[in-house]
N, C-alpha and C. Protein backbone atom coordinates (compact mmCIF):
# COMPACT_ATOMS: atom_id res chain seq x y z
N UNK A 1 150.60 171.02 150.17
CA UNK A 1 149.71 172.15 150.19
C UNK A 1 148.38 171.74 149.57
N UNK A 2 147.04 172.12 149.85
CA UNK A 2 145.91 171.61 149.92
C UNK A 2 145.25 172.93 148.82
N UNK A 3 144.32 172.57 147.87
CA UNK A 3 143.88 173.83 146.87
C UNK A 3 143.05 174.40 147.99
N UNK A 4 142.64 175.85 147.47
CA UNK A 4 141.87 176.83 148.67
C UNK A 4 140.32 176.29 147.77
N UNK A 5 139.51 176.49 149.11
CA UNK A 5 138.21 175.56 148.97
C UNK A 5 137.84 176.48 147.48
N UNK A 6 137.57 177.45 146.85
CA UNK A 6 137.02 177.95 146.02
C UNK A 6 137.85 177.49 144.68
N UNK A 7 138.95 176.96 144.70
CA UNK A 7 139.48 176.14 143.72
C UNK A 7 138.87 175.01 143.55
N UNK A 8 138.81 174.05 144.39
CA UNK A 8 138.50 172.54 144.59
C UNK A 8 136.78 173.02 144.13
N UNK A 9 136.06 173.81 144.47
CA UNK A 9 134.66 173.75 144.01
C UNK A 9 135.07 174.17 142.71
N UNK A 10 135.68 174.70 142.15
CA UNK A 10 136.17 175.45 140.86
C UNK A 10 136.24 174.02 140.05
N UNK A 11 136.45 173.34 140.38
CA UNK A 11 137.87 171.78 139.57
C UNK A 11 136.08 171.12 139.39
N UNK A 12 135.34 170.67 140.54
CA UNK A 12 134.41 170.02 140.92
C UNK A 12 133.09 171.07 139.73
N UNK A 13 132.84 172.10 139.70
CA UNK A 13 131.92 172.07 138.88
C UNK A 13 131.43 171.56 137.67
N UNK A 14 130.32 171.06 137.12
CA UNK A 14 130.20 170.55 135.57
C UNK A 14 129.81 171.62 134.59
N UNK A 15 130.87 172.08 134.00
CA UNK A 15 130.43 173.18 132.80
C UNK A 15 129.64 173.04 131.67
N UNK A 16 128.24 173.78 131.80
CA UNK A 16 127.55 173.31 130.18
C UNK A 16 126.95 174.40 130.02
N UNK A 17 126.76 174.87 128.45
CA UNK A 17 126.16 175.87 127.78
C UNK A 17 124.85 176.34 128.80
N UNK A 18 124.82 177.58 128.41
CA UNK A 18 123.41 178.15 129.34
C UNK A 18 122.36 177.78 127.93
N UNK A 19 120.76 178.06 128.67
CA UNK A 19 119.89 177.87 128.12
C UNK A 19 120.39 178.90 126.91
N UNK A 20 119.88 178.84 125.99
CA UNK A 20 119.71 179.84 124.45
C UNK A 20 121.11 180.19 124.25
N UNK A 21 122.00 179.07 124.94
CA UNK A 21 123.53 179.36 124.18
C UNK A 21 123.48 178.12 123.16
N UNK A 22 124.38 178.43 122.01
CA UNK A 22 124.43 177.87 121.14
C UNK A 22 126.17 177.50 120.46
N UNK A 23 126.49 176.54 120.45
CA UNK A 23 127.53 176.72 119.81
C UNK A 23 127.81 175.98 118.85
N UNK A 24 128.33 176.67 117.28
CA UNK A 24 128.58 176.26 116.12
C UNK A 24 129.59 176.26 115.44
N UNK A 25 130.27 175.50 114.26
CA UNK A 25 130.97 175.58 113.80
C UNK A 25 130.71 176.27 111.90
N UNK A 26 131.41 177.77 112.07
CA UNK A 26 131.32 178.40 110.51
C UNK A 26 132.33 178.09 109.68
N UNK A 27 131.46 177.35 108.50
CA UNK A 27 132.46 177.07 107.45
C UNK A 27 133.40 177.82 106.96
N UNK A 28 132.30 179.25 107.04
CA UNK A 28 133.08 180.35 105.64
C UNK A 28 134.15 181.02 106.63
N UNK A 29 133.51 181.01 107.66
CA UNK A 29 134.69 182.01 108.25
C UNK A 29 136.07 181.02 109.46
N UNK A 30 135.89 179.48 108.96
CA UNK A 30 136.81 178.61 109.80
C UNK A 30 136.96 179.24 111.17
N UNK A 31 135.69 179.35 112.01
CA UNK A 31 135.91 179.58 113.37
C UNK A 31 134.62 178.87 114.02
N UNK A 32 135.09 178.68 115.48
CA UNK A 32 133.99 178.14 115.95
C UNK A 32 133.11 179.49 116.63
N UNK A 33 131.71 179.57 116.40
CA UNK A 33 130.80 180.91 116.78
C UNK A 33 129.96 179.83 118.54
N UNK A 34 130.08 181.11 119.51
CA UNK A 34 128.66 181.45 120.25
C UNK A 34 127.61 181.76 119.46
N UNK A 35 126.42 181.61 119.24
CA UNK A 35 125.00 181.83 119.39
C UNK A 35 124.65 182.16 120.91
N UNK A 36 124.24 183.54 121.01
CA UNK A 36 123.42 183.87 121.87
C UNK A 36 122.15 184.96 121.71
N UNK A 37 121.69 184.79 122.25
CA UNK A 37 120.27 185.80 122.02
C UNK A 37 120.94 187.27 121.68
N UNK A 38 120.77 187.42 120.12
CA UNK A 38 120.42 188.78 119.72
C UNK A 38 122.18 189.02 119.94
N UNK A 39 123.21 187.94 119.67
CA UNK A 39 124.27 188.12 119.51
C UNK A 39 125.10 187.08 119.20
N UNK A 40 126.17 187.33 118.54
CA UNK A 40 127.42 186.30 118.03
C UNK A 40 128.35 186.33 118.57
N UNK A 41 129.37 185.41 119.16
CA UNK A 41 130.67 185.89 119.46
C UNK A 41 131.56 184.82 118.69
N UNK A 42 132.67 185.52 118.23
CA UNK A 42 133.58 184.31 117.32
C UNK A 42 134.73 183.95 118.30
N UNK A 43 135.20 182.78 118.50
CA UNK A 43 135.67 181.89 119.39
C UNK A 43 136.87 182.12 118.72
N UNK A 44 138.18 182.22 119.17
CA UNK A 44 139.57 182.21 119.15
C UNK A 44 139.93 181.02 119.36
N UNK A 45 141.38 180.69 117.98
CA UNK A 45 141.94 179.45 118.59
C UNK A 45 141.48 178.13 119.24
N UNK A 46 141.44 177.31 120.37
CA UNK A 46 140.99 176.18 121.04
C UNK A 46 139.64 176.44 121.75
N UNK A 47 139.34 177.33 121.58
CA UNK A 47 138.41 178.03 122.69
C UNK A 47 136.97 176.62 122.79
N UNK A 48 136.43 176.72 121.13
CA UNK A 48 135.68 176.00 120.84
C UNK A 48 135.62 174.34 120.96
N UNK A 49 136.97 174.12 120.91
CA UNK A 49 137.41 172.62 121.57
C UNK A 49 137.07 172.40 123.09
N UNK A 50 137.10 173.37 123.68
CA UNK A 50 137.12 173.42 124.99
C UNK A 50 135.61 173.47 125.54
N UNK A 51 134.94 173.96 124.77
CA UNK A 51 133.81 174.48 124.74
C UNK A 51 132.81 172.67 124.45
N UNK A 52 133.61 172.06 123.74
CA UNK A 52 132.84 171.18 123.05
C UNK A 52 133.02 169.87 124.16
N UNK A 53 133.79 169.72 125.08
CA UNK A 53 134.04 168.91 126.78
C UNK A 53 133.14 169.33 127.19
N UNK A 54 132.45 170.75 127.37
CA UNK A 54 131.38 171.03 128.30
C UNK A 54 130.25 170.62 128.70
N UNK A 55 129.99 169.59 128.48
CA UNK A 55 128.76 168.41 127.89
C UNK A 55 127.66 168.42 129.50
N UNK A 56 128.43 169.01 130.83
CA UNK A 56 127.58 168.48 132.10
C UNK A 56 127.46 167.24 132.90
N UNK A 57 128.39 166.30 132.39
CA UNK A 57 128.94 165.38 132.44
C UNK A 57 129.89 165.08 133.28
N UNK A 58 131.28 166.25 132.48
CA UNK A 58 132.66 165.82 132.72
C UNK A 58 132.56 167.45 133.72
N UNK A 59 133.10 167.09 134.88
CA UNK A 59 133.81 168.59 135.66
C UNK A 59 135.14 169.07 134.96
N UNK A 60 135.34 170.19 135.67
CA UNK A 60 136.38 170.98 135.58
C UNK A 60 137.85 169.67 135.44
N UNK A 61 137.64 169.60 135.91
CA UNK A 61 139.45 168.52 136.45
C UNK A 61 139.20 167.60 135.23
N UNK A 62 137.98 167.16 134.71
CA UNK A 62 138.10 166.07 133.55
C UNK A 62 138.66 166.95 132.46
N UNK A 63 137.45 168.16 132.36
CA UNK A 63 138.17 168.67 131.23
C UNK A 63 139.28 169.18 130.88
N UNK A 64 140.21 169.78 131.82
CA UNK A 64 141.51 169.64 132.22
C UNK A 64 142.75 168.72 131.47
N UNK A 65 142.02 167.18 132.44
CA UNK A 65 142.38 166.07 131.93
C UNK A 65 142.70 165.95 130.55
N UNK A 66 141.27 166.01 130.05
CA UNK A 66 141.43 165.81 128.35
C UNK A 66 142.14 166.31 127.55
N UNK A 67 142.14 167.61 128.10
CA UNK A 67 143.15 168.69 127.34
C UNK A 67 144.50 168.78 127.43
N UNK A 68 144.74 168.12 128.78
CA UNK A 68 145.95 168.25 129.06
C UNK A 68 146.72 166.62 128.00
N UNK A 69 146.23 165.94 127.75
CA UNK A 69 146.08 164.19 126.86
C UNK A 69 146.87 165.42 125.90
N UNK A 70 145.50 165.43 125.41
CA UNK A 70 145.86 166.52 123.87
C UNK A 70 146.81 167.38 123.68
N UNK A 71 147.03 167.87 124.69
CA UNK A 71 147.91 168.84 124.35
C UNK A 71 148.90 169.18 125.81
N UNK A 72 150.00 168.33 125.77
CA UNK A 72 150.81 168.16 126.87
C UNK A 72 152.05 169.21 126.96
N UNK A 73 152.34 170.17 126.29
CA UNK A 73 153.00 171.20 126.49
C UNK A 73 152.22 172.24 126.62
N UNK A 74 150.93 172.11 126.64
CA UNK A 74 149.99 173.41 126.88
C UNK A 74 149.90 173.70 128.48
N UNK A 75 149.97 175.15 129.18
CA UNK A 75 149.31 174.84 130.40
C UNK A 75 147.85 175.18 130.92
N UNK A 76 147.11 174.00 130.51
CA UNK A 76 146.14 174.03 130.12
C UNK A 76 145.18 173.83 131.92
N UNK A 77 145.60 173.70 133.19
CA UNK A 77 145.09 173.79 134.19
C UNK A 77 144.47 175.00 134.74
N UNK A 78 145.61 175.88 134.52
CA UNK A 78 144.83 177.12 134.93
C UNK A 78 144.31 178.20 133.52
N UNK A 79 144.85 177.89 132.69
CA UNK A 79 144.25 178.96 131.51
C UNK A 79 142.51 178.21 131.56
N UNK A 80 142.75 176.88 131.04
CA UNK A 80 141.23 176.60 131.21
C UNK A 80 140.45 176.86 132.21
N UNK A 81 140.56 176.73 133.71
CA UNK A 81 139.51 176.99 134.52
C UNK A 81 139.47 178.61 134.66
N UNK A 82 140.19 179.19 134.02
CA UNK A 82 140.03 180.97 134.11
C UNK A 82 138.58 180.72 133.29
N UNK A 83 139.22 180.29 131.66
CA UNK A 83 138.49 180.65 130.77
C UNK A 83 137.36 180.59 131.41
N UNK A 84 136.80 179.15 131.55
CA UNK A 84 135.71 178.80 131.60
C UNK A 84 134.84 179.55 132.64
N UNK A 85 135.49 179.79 133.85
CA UNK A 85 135.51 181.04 134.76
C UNK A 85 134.81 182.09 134.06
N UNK A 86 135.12 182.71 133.21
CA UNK A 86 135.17 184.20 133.12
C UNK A 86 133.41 183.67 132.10
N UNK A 87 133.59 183.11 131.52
CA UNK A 87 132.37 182.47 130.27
C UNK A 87 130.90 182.24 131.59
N UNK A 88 131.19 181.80 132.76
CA UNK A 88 130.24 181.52 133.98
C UNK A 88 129.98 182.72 134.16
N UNK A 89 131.01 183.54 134.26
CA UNK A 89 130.86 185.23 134.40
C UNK A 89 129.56 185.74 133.33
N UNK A 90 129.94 185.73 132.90
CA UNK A 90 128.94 186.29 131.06
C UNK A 90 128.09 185.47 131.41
N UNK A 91 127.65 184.82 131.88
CA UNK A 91 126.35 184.12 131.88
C UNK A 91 126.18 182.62 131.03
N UNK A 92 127.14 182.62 129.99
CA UNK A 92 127.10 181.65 128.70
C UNK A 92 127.75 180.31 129.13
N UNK A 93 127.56 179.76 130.73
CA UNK A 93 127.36 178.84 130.94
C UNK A 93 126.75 178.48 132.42
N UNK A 94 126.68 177.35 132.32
CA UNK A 94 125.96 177.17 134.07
C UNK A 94 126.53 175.92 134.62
């Protein structure tokens, strides 16, 4: 069975922060933060790991890859390309 073309462009895109996104790591509050214009969002769990592959570089399927290295009982194929999905949604990447 062959992925449906909007997957395979899905796998194939390179995910990286949008302009005036920012992403940091807070000491006091041990989470990784969004910076965005005239707002914060605090990152859950791996989120920010995931976030930190996004370089424009590596596509979808690398970052996948990496994650999947790292963390081989995770199912990290489709939770990640949602995530990152839904983050393209919001604007807070390109």
């Amino acid at each position: 069975m062959t992925a449906a073309p909007s997957a395979s462009l899905a796998m194939s895109w390179r995910p990286v922060l949008a302009r005036g996104v920012v992403l940091r790591r807070d000491p006091v509050r041990d989470a990784d933060l969004l910076l965005l214009p005239e707002r914060v969002v605090v990152l859950d769990g791996s989120a920010g790991g995931v976030l930190r592959l996004c370089d424009g570089v590596r596509d979808v399927a690398a970052v996948v890859a990496e994650l999947a290295v790292r963390h081989p009982a995770a199912p990290v194929a489709a939770e990640v390309a949602e995530f990152l999905g839904r983050l393209r949604k919001e604007g807070w990447l390109r």
